[in-house]
N, C-alpha and C. Protein backbone atom coordinates (compact mmCIF):
# COMPACT_ATOMS: atom_id res chain seq x y z
N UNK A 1 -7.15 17.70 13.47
CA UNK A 1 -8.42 17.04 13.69
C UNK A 1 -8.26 15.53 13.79
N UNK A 2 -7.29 14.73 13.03
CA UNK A 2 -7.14 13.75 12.90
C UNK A 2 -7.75 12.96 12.07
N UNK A 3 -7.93 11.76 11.73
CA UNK A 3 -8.49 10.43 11.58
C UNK A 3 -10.30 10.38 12.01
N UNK A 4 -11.29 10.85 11.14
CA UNK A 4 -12.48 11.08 11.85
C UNK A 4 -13.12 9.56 11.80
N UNK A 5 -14.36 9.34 12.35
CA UNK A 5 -14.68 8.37 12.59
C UNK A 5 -15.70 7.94 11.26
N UNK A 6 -15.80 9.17 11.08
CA UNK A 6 -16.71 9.12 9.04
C UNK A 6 -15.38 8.15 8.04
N UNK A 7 -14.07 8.88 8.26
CA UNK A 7 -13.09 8.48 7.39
C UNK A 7 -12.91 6.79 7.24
N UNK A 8 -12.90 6.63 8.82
CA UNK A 8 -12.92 5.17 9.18
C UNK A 8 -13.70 4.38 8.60
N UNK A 9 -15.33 4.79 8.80
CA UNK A 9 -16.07 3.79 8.19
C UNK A 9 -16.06 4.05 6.98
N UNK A 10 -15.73 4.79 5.92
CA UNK A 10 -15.59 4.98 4.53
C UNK A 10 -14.67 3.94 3.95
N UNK A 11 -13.39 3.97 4.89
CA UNK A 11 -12.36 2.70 4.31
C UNK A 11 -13.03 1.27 4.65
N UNK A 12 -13.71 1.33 6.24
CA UNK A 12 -13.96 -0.42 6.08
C UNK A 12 -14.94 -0.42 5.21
N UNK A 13 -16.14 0.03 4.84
CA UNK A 13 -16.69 -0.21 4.08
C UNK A 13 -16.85 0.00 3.15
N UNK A 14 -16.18 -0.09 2.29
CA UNK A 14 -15.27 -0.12 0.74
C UNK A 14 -14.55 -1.38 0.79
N UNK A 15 -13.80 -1.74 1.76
CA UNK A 15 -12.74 -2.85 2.51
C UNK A 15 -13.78 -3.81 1.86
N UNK A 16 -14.72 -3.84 2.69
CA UNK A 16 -15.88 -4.95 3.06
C UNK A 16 -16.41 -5.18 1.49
N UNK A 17 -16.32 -4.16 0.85
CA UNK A 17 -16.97 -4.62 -0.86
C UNK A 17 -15.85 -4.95 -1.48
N UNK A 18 -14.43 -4.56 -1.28
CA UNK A 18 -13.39 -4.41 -1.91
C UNK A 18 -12.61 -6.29 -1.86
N UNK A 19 -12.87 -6.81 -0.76
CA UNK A 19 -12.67 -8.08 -0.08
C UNK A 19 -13.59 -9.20 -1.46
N UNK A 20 -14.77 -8.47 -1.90
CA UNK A 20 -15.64 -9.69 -2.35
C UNK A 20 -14.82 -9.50 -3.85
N UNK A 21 -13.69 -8.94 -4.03
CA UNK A 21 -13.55 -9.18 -5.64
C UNK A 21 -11.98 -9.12 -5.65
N UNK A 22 -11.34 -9.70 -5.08
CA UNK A 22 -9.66 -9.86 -4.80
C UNK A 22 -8.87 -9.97 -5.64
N UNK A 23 -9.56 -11.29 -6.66
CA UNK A 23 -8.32 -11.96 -7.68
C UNK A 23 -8.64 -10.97 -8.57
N UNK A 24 -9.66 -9.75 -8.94
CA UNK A 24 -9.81 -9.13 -10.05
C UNK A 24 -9.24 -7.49 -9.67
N UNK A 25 -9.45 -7.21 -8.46
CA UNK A 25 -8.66 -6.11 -7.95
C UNK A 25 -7.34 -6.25 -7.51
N UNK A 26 -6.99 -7.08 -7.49
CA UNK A 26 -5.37 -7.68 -7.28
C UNK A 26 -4.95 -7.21 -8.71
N UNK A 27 -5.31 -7.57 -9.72
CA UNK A 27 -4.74 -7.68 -10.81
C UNK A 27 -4.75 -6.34 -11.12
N UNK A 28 -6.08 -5.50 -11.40
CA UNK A 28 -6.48 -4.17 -11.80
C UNK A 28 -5.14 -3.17 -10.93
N UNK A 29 -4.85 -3.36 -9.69
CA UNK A 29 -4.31 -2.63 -8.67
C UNK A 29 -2.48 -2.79 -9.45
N UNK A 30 -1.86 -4.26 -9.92
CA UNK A 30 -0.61 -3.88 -10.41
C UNK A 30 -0.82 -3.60 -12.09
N UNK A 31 -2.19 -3.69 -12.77
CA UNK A 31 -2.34 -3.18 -14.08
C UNK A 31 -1.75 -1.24 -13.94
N UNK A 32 -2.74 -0.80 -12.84
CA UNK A 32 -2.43 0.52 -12.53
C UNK A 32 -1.10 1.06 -12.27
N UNK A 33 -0.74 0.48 -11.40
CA UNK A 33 1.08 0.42 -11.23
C UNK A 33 1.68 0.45 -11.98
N UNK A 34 1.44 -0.65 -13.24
CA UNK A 34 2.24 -0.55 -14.66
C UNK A 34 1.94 1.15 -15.79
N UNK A 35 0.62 1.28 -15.68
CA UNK A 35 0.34 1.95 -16.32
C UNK A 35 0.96 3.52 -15.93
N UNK A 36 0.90 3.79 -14.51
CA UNK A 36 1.68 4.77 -14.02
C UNK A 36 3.29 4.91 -14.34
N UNK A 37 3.54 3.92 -14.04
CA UNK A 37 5.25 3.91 -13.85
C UNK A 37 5.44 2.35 -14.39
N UNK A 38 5.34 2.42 -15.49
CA UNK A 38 5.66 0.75 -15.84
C UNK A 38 7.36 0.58 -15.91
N UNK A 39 8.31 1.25 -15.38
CA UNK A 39 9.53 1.18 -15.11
C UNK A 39 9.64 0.39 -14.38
N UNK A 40 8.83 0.08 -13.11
CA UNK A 40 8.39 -0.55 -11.75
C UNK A 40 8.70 -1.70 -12.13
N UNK A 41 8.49 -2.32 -12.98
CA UNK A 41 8.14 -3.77 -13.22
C UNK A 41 8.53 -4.63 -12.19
N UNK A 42 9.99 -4.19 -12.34
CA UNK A 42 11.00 -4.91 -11.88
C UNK A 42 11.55 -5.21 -10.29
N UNK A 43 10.58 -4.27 -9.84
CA UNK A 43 10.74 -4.45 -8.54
C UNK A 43 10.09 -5.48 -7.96
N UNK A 44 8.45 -6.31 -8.61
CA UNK A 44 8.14 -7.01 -7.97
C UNK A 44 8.76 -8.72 -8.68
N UNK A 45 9.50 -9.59 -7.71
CA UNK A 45 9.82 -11.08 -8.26
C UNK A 45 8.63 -11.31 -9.66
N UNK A 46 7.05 -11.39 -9.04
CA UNK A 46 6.29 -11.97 -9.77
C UNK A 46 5.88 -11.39 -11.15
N UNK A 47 6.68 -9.86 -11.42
CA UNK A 47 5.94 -9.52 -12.88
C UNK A 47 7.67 -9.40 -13.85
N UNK A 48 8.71 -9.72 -12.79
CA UNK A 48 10.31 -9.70 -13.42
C UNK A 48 10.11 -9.91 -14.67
N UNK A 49 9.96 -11.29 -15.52
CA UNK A 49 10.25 -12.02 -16.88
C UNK A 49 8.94 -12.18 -17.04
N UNK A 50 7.99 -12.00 -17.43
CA UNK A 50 7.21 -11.29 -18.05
C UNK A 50 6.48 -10.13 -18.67
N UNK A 51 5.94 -9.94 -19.46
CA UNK A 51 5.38 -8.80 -20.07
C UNK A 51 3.84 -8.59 -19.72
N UNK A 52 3.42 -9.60 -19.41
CA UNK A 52 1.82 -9.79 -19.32
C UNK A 52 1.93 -10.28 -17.34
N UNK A 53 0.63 -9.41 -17.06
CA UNK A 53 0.27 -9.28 -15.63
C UNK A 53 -0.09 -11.22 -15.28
N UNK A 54 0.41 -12.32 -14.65
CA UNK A 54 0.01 -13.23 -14.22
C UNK A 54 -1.24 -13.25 -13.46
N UNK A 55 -2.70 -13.38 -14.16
CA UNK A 55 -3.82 -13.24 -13.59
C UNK A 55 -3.97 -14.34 -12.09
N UNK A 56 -3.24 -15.35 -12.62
CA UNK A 56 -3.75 -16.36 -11.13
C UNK A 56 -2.79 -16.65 -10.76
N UNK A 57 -1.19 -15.35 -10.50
CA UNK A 57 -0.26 -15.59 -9.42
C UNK A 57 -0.73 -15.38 -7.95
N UNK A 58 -0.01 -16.30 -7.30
CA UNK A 58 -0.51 -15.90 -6.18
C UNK A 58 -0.05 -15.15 -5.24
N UNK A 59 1.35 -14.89 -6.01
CA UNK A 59 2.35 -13.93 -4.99
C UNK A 59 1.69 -12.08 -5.15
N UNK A 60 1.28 -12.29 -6.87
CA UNK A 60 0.53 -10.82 -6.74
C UNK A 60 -0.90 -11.05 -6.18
N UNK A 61 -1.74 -11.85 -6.38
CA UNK A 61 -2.79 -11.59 -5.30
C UNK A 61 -2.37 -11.00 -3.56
N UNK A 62 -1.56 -12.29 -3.47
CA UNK A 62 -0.75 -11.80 -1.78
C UNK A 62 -0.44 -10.79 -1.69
N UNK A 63 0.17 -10.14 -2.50
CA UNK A 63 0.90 -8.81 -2.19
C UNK A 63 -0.08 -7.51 -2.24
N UNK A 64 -1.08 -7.80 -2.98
CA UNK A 64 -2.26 -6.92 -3.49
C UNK A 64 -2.72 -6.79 -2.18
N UNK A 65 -3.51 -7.76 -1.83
CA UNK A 65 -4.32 -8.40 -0.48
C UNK A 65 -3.39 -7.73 0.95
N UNK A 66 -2.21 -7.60 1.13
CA UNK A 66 -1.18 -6.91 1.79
C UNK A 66 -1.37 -5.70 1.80
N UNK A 67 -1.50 -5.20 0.66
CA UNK A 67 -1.56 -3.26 0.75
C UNK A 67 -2.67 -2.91 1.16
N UNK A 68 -3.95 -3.60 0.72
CA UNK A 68 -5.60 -3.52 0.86
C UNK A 68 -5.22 -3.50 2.41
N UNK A 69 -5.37 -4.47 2.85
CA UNK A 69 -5.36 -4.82 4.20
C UNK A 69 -4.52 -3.86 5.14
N UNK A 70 -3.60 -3.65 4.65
CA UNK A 70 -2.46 -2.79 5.39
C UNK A 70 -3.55 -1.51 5.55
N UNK A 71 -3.56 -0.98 4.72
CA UNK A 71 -4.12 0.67 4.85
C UNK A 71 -5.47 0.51 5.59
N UNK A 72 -6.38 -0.57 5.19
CA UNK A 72 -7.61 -0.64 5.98
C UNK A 72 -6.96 -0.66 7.61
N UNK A 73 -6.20 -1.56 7.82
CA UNK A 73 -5.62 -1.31 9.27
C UNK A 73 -5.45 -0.24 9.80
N UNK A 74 -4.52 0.63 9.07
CA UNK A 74 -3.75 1.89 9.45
C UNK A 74 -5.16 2.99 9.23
N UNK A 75 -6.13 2.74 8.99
CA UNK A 75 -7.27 3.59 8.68
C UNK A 75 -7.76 3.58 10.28
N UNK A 76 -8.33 1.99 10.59
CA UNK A 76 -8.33 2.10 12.03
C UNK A 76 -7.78 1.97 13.14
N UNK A 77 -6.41 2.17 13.16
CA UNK A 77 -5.27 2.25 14.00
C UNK A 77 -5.14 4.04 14.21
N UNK A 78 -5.31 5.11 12.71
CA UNK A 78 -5.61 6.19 13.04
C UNK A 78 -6.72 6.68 13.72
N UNK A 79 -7.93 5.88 13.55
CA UNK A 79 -8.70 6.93 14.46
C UNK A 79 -8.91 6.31 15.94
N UNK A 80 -8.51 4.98 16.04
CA UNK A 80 -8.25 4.55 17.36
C UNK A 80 -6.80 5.20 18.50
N UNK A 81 -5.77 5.23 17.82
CA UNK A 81 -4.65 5.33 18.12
C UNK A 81 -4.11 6.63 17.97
N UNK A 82 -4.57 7.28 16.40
CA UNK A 82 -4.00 8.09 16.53
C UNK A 82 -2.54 8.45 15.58
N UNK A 83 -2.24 7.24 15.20
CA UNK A 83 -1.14 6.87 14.32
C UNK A 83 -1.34 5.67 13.76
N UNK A 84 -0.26 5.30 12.61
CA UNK A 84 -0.38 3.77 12.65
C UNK A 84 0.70 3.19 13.31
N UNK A 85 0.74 2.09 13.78
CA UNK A 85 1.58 0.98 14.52
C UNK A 85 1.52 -0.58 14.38
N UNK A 86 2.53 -0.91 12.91
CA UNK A 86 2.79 -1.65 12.57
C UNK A 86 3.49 -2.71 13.78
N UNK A 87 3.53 -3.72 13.90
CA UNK A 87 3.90 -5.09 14.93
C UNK A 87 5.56 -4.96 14.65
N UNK A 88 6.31 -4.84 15.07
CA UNK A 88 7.87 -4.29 15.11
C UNK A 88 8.23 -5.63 13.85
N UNK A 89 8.47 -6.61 13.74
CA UNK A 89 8.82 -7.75 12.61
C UNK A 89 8.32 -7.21 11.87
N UNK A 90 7.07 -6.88 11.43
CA UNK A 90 6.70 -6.55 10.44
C UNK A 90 6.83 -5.36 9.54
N UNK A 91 6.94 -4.28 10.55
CA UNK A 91 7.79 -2.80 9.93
C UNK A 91 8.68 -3.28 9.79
N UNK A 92 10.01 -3.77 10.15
CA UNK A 92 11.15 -4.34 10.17
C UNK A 92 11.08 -4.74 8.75
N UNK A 93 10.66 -5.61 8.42
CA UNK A 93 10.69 -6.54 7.22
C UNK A 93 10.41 -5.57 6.04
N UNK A 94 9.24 -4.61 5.99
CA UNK A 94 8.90 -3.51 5.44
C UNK A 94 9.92 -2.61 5.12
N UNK A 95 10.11 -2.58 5.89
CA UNK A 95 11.05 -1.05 5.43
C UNK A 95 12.63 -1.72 5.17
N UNK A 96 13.02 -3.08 5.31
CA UNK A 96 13.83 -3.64 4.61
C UNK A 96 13.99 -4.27 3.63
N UNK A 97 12.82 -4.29 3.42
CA UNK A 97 12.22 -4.66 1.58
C UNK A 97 12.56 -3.33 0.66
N UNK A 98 12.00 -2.61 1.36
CA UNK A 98 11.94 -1.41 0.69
C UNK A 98 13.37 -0.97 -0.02
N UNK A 99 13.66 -0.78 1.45
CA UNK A 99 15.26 0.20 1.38
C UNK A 99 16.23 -1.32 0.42
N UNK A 100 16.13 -2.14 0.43
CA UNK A 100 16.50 -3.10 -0.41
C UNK A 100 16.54 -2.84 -1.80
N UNK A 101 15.32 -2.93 -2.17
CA UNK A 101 14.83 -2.73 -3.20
C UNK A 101 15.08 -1.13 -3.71
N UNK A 102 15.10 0.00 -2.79
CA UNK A 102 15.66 1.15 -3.35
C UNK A 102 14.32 1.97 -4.46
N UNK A 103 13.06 1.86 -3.03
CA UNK A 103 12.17 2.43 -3.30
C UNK A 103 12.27 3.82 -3.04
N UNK A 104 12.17 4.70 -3.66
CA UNK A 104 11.85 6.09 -3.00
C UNK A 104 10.39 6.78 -3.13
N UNK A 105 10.52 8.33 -2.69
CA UNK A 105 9.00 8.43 -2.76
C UNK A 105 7.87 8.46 -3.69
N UNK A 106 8.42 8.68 -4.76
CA UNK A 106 7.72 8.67 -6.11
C UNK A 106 6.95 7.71 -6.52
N UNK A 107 7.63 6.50 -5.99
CA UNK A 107 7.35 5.24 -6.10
C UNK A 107 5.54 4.95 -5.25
N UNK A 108 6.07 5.59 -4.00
CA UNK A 108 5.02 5.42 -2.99
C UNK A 108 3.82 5.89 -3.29
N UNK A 109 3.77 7.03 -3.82
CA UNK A 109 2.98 7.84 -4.34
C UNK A 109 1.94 6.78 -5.80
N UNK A 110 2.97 6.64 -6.49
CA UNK A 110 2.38 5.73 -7.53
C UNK A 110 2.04 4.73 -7.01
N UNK A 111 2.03 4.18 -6.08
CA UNK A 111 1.16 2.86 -5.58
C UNK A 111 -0.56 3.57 -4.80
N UNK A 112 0.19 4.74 -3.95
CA UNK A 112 -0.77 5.45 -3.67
C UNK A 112 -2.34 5.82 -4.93
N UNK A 113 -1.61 6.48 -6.06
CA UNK A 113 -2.68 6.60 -6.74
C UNK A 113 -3.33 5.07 -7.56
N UNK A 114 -2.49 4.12 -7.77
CA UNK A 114 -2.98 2.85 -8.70
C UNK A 114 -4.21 2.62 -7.23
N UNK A 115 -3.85 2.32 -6.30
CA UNK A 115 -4.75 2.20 -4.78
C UNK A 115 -6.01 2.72 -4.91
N UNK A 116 -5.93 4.02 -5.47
CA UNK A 116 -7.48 4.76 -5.17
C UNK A 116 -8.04 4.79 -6.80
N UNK A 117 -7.49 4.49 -7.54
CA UNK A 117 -8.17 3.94 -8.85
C UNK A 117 -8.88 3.32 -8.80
N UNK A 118 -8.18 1.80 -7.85
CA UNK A 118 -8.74 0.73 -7.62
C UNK A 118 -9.71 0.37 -6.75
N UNK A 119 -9.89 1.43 -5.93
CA UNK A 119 -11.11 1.92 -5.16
C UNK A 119 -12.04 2.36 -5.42
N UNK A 120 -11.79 3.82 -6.20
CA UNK A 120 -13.11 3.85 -7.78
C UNK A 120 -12.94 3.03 -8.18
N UNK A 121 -12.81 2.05 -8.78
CA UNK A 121 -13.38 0.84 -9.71
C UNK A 121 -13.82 -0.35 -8.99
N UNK A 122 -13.72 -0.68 -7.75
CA UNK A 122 -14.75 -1.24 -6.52
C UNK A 122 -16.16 -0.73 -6.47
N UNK A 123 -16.18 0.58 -5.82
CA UNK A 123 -17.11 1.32 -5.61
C UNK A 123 -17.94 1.72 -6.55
N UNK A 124 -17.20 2.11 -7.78
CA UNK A 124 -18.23 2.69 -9.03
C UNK A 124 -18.64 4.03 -8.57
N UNK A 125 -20.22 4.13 -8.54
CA UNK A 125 -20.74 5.48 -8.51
C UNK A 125 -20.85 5.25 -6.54
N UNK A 126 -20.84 4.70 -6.03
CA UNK A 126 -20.66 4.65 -4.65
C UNK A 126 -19.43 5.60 -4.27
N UNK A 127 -18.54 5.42 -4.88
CA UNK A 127 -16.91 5.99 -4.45
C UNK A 127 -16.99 7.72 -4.58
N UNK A 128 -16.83 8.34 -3.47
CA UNK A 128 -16.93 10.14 -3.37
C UNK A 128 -15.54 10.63 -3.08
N UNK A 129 -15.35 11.73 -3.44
CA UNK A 129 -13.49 12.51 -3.12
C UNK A 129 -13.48 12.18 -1.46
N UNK A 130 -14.36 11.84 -0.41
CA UNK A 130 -14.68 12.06 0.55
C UNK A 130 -14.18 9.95 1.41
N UNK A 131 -14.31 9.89 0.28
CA UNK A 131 -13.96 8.28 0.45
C UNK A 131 -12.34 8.00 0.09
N UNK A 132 -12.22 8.66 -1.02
CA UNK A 132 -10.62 8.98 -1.38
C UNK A 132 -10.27 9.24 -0.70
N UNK A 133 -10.80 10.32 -0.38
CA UNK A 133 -9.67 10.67 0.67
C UNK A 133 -9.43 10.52 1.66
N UNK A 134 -9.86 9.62 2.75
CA UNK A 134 -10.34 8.60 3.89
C UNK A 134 -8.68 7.71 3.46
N UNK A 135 -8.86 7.21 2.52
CA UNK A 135 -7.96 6.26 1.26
C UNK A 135 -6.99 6.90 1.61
N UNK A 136 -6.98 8.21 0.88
CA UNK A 136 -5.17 8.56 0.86
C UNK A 136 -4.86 8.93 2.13
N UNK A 137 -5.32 9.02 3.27
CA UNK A 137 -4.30 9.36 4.48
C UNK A 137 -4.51 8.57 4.78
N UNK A 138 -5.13 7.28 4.79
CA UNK A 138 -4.83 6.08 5.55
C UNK A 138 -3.43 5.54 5.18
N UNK A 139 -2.88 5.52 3.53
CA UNK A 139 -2.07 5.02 2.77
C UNK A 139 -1.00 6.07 3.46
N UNK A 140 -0.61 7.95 3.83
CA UNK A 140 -0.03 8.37 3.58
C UNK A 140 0.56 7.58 4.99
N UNK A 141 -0.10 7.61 6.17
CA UNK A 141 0.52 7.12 7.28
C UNK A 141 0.98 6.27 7.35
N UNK A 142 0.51 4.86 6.52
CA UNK A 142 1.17 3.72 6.51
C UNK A 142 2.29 4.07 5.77
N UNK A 143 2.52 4.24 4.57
CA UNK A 143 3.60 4.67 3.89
C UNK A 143 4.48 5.61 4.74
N UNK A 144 3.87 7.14 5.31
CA UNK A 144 4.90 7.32 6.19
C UNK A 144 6.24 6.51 7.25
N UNK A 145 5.10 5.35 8.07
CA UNK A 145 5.72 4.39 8.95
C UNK A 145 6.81 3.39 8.54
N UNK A 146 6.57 3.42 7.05
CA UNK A 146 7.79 2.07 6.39
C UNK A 146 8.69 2.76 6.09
N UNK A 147 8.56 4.58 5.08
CA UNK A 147 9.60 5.60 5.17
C UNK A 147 10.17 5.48 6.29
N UNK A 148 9.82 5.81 7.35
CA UNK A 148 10.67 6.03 8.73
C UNK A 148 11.23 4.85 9.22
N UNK A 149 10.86 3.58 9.03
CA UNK A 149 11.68 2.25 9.43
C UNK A 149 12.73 2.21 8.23
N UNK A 150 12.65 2.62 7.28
CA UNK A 150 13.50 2.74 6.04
C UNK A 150 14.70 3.26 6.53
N UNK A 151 14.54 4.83 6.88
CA UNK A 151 15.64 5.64 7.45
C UNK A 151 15.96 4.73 8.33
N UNK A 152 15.48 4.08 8.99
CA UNK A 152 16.22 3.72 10.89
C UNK A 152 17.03 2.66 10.17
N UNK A 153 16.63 1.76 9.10
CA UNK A 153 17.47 0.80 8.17
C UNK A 153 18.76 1.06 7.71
N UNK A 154 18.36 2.03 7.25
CA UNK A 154 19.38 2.93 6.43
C UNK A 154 20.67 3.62 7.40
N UNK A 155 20.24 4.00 8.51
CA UNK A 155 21.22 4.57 9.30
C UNK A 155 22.07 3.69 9.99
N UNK A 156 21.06 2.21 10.34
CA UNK A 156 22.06 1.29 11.09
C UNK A 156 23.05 0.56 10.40
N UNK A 157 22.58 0.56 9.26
CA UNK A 157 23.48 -0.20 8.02
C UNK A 157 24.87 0.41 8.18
N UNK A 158 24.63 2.02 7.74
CA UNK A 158 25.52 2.65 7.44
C UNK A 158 26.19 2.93 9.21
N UNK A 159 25.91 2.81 9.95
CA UNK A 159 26.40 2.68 11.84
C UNK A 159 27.51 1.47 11.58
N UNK A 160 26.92 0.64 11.53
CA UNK A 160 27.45 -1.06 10.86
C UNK A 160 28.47 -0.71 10.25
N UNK A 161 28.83 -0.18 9.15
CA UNK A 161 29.83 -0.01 8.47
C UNK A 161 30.76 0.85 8.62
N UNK A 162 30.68 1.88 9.49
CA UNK A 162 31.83 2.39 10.62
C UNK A 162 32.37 1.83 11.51
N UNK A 163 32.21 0.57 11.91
CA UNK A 163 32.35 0.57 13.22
C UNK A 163 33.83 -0.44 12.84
């Protein structure tokens, strides 16, 4: 069936409420992360040597503001397109962060759910399984697309080192 056009407007407009409260859903969004998998820590520079979430970093706002944005994209890139289609630099960079860093899927997943926490807690009594879930296949495709630039990472590396 695809990407419906209900799904679409469910993410921008959540987006659109989700936008008016950034520096407090930024924070809530890697509180969740910790709370899931607080092993994680360490993957992001900005929470390394500390114990306590930096409320007015700006690298975790940025990065917060990045995932928001990302999936709202890939929300309407699916029902326009059909897929998502990240700008080639930018998957690039993605999925070499990743495979860098030595993310796997578990990982993805746990960002996935801290994501739609943080969506119920935007929305409140507004937020329906029907909105979630708009949420999680927007996230699964984007996340799919950086998996698959991951592998193409992963294979040229290891091409590279045969040769």
């Amino acid at each position: 069936m695809g990407f419906s056009e209900r799904q679409e407007t469910l993410v921008k407009e959540s987006w659109a409420v989700m936008k008016e409260d950034i520096p407090n859903l930024s924070v809530y969004l890697y509180e969740m992360i910790l709370e899931i998998a607080p092993e994680v820590r360490g993957l992001f520079s900005f929470l390394k040597d500390t114990n306590e979430l930096p409320k007015n970093n700006p690298k975790l706002k940025s990065h917060a503001v990045k995932v928001f944005k990302m999936v709202c994209e890939a929300a309407i890139q699916l029902r326009e397109k059909g897929e998502v289609v990240i700008t080639g630099s930018t998957l690039k960079y993605l999925g070499s962060v990743h495979l860098q860093k030595g993310i796997v899927d578990p990982q993805f997943e746990v960002v996935k759910e801290a994501l739609i926490r943080t969506v119920e807690k935007a929305m409140g009594e507004k937020c329906s399984e029907e909105m979630k879930d708009a949420w999680r296949e927007a996230y699964d495709h984007l996340a799919a697309a950086v998996k698959n630039e991951m592998k193409q990472e992963a294979t040229a590396a290891a091409a590279a080192l045969t040769v």
